[in-house]
PDB file of N, CA and C in Angstrom:
ATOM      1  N   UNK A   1       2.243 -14.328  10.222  1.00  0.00           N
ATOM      2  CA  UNK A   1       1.931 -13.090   9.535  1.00  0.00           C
ATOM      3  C   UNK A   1       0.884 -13.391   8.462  1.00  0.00           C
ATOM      4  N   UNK A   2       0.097 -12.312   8.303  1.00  0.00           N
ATOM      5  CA  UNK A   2      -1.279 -12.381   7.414  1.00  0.00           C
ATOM      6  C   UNK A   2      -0.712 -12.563   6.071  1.00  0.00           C
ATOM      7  N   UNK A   3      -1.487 -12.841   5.097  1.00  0.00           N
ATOM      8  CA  UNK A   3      -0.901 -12.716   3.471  1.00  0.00           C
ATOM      9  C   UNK A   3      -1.266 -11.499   3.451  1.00  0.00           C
ATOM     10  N   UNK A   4      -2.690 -11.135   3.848  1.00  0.00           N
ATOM     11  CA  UNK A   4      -2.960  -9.272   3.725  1.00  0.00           C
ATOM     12  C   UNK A   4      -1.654  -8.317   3.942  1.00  0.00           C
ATOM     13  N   UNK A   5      -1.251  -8.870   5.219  1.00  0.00           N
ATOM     14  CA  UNK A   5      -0.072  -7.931   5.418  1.00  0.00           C
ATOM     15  C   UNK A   5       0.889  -7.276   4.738  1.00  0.00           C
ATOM     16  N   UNK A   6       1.483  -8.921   4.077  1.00  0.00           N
ATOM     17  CA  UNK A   6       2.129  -9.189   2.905  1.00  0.00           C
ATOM     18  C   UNK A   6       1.986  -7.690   1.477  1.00  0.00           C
ATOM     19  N   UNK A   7       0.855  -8.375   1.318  1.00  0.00           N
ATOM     20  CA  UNK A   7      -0.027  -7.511  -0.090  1.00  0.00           C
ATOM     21  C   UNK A   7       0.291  -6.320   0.513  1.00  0.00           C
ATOM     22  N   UNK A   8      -0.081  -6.027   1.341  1.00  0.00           N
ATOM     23  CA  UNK A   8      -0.498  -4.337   1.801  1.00  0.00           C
ATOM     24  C   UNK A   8       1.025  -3.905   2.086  1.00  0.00           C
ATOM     25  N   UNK A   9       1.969  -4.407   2.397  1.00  0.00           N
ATOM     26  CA  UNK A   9       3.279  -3.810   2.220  1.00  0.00           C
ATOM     27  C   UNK A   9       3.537  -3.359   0.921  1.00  0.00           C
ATOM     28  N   UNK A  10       3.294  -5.263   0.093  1.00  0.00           N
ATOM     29  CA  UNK A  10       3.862  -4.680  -1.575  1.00  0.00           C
ATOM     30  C   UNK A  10       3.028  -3.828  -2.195  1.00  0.00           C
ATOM     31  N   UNK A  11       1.961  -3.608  -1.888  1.00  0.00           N
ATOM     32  CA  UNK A  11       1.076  -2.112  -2.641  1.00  0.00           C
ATOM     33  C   UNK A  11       1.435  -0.626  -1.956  1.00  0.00           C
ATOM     34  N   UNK A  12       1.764  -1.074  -0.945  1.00  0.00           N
ATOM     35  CA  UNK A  12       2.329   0.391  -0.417  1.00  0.00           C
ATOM     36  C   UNK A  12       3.763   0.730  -1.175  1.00  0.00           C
ATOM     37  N   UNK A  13       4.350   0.283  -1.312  1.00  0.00           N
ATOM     38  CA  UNK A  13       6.023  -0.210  -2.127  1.00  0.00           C
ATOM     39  C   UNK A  13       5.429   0.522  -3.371  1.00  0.00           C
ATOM     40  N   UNK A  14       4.914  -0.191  -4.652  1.00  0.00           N
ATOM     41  CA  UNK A  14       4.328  -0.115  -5.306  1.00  0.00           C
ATOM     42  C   UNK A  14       3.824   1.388  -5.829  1.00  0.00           C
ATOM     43  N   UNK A  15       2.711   1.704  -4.783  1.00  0.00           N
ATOM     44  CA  UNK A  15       1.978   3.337  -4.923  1.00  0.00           C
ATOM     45  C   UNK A  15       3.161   4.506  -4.519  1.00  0.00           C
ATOM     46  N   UNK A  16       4.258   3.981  -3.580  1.00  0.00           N
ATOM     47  CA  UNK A  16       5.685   5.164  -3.622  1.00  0.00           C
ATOM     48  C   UNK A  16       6.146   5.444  -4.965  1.00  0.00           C
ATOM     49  N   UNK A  17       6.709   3.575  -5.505  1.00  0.00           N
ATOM     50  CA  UNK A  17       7.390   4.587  -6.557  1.00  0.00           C
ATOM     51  C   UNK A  17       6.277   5.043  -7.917  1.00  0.00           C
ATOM     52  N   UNK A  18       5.240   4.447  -7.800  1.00  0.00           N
ATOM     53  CA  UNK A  18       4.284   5.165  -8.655  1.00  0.00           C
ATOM     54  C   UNK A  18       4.008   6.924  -8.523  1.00  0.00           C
ATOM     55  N   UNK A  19       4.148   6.975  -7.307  1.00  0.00           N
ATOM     56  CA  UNK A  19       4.116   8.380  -7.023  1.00  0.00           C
ATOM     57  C   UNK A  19       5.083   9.367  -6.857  1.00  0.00           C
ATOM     58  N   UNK A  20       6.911   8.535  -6.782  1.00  0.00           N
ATOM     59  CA  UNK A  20       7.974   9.126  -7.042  1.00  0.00           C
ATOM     60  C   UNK A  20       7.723   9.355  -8.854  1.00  0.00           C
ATOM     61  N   UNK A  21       7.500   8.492  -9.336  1.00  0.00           N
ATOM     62  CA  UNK A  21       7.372   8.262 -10.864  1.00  0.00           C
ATOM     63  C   UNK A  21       6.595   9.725 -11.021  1.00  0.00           C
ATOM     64  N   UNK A  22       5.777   9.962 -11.117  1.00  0.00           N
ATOM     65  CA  UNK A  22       4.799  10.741 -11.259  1.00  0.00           C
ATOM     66  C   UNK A  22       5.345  12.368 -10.972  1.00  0.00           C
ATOM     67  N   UNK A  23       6.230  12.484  -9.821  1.00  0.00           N
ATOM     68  CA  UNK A  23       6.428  13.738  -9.328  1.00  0.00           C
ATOM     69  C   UNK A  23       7.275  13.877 -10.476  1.00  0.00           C
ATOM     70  N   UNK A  24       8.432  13.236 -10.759  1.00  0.00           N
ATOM     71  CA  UNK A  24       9.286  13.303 -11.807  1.00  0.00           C
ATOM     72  C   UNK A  24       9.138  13.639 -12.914  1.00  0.00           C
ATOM     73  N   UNK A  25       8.111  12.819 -13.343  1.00  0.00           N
ATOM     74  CA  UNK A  25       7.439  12.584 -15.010  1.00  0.00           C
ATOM     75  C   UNK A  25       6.606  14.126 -15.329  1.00  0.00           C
ATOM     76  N   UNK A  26       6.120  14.476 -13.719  1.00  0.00           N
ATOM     77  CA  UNK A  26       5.235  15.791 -14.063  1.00  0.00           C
ATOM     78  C   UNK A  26       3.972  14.913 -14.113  1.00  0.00           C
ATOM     79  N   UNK A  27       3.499  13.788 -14.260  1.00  0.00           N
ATOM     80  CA  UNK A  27       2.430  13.160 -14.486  1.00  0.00           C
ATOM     81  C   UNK A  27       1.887  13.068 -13.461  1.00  0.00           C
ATOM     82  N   UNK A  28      -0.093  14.087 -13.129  1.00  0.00           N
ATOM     83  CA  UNK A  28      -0.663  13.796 -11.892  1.00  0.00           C
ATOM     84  C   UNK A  28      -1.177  13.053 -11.824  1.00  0.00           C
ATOM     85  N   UNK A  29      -1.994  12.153 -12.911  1.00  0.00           N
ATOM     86  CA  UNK A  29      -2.764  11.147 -12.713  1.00  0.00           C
ATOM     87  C   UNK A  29      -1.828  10.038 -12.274  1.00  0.00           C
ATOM     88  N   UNK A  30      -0.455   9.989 -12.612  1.00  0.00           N
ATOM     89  CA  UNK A  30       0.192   8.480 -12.090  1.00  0.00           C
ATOM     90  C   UNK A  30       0.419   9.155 -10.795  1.00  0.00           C
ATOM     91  N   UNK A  31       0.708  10.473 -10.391  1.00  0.00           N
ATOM     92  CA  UNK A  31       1.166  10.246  -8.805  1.00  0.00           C
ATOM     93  C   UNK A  31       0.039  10.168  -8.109  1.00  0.00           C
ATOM     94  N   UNK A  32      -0.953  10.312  -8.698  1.00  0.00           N
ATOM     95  CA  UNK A  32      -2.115  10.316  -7.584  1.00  0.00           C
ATOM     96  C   UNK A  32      -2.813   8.830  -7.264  1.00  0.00           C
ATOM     97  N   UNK A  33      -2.771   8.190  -8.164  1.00  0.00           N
ATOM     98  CA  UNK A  33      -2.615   6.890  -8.647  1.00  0.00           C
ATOM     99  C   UNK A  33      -2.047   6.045  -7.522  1.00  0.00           C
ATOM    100  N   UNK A  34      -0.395   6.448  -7.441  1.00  0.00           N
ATOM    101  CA  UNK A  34       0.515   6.276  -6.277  1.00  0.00           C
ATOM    102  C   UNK A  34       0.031   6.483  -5.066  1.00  0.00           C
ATOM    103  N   UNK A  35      -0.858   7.654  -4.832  1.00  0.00           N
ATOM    104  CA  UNK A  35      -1.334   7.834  -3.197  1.00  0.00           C
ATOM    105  C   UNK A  35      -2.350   7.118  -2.800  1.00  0.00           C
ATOM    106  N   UNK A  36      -2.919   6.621  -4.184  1.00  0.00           N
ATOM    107  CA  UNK A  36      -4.336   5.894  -4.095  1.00  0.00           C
ATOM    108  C   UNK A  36      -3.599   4.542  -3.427  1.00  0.00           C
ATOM    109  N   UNK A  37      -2.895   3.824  -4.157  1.00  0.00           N
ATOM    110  CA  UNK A  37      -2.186   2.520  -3.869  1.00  0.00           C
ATOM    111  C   UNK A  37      -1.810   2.569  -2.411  1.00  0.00           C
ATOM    112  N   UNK A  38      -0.926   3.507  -2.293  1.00  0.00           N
ATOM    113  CA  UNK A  38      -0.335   3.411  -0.793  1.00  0.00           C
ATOM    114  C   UNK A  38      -1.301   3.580   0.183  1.00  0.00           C
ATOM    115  N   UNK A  39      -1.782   4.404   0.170  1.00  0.00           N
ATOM    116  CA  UNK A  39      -3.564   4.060   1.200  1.00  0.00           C
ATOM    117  C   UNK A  39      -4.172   2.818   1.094  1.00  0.00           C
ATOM    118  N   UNK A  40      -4.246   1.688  -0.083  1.00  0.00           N
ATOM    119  CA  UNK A  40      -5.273   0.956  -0.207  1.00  0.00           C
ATOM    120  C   UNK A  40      -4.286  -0.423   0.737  1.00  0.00           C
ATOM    121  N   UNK A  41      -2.857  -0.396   0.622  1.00  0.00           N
ATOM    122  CA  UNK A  41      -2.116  -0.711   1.086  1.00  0.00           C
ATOM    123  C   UNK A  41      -2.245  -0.822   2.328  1.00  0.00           C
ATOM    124  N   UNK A  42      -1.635   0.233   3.078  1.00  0.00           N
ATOM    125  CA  UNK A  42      -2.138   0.612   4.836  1.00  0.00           C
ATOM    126  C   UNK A  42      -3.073   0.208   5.172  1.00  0.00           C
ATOM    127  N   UNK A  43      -4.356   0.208   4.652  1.00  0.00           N
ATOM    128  CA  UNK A  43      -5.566  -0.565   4.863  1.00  0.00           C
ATOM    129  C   UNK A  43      -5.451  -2.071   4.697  1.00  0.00           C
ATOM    130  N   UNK A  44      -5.040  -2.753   3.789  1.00  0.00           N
ATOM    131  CA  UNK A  44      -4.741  -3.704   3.655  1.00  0.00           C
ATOM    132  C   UNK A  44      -4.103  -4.320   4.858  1.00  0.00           C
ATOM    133  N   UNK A  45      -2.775  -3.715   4.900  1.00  0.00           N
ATOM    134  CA  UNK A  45      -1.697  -4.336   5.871  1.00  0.00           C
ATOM    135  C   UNK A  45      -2.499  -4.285   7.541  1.00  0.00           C
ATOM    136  N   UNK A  46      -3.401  -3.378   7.893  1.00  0.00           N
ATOM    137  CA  UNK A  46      -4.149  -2.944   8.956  1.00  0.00           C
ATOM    138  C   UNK A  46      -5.100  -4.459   8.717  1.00  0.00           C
ATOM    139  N   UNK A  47      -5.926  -3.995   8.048  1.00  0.00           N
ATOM    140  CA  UNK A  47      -6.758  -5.543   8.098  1.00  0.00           C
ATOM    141  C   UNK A  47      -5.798  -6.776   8.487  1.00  0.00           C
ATOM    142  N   UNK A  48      -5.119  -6.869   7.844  1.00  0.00           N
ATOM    143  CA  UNK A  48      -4.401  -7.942   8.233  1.00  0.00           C
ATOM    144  C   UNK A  48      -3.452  -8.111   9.409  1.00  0.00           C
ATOM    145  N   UNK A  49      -2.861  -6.995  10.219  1.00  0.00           N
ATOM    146  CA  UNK A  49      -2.549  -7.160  11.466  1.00  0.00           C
ATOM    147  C   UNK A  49      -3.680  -7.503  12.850  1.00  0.00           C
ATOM    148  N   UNK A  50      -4.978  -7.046  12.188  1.00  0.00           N
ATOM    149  CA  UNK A  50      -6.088  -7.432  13.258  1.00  0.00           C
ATOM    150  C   UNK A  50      -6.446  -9.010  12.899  1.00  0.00           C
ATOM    151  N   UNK A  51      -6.416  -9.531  11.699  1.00  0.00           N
ATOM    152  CA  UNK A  51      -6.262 -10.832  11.558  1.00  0.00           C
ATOM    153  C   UNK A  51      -5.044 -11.672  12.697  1.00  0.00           C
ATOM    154  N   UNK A  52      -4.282 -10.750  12.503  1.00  0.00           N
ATOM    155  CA  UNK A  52      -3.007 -11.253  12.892  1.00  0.00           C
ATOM    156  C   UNK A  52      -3.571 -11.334  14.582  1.00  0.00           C
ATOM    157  N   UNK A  53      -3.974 -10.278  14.973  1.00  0.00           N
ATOM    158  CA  UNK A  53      -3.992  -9.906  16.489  1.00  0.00           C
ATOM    159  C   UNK A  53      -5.202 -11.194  16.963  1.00  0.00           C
ATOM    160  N   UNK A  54      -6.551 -11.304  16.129  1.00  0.00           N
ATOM    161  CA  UNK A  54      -7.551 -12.110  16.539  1.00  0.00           C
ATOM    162  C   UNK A  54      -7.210 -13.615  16.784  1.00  0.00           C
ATOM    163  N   UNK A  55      -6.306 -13.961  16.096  1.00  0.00           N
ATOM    164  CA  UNK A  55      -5.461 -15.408  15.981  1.00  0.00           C
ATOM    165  C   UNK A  55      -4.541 -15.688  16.967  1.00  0.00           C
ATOM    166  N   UNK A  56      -4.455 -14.334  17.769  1.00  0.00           N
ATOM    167  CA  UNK A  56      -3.482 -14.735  18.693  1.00  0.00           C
ATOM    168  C   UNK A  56      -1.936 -14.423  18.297  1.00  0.00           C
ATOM    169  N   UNK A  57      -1.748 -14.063  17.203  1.00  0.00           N
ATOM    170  CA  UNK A  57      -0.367 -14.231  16.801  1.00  0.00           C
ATOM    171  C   UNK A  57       0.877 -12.957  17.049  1.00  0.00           C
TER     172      UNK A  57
END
């Protein structure tokens, strides 16, 4: 498994509860914040499964 993968799970983790945080708090800039993360995440974890796939693994 990629380290990207890795990362891009824990930033997806990360941008949820930033964005549970946020719905709660009433605060849009932290939940949006949160959606930003969890996208940059998915991308992340994506890069790194095609790592994963090019290696054979």
């Amino acid at each position: 498994m990629d380290k990207d993968r890795v990362k891009g799970s824990a930033q997806q983790a990360k941008g949820a509860v930033k964005e549970a945080a946020g719905k709660v708090t009433g605060d849009a800039k932290l939940q949006s914040e949160g959606k930003t993360d969890k996208v940059a995440g998915k991308i992340r974890n994506a890069i790194g499964g095609l790592k994963d796939s090019l290696r054979g693994k």
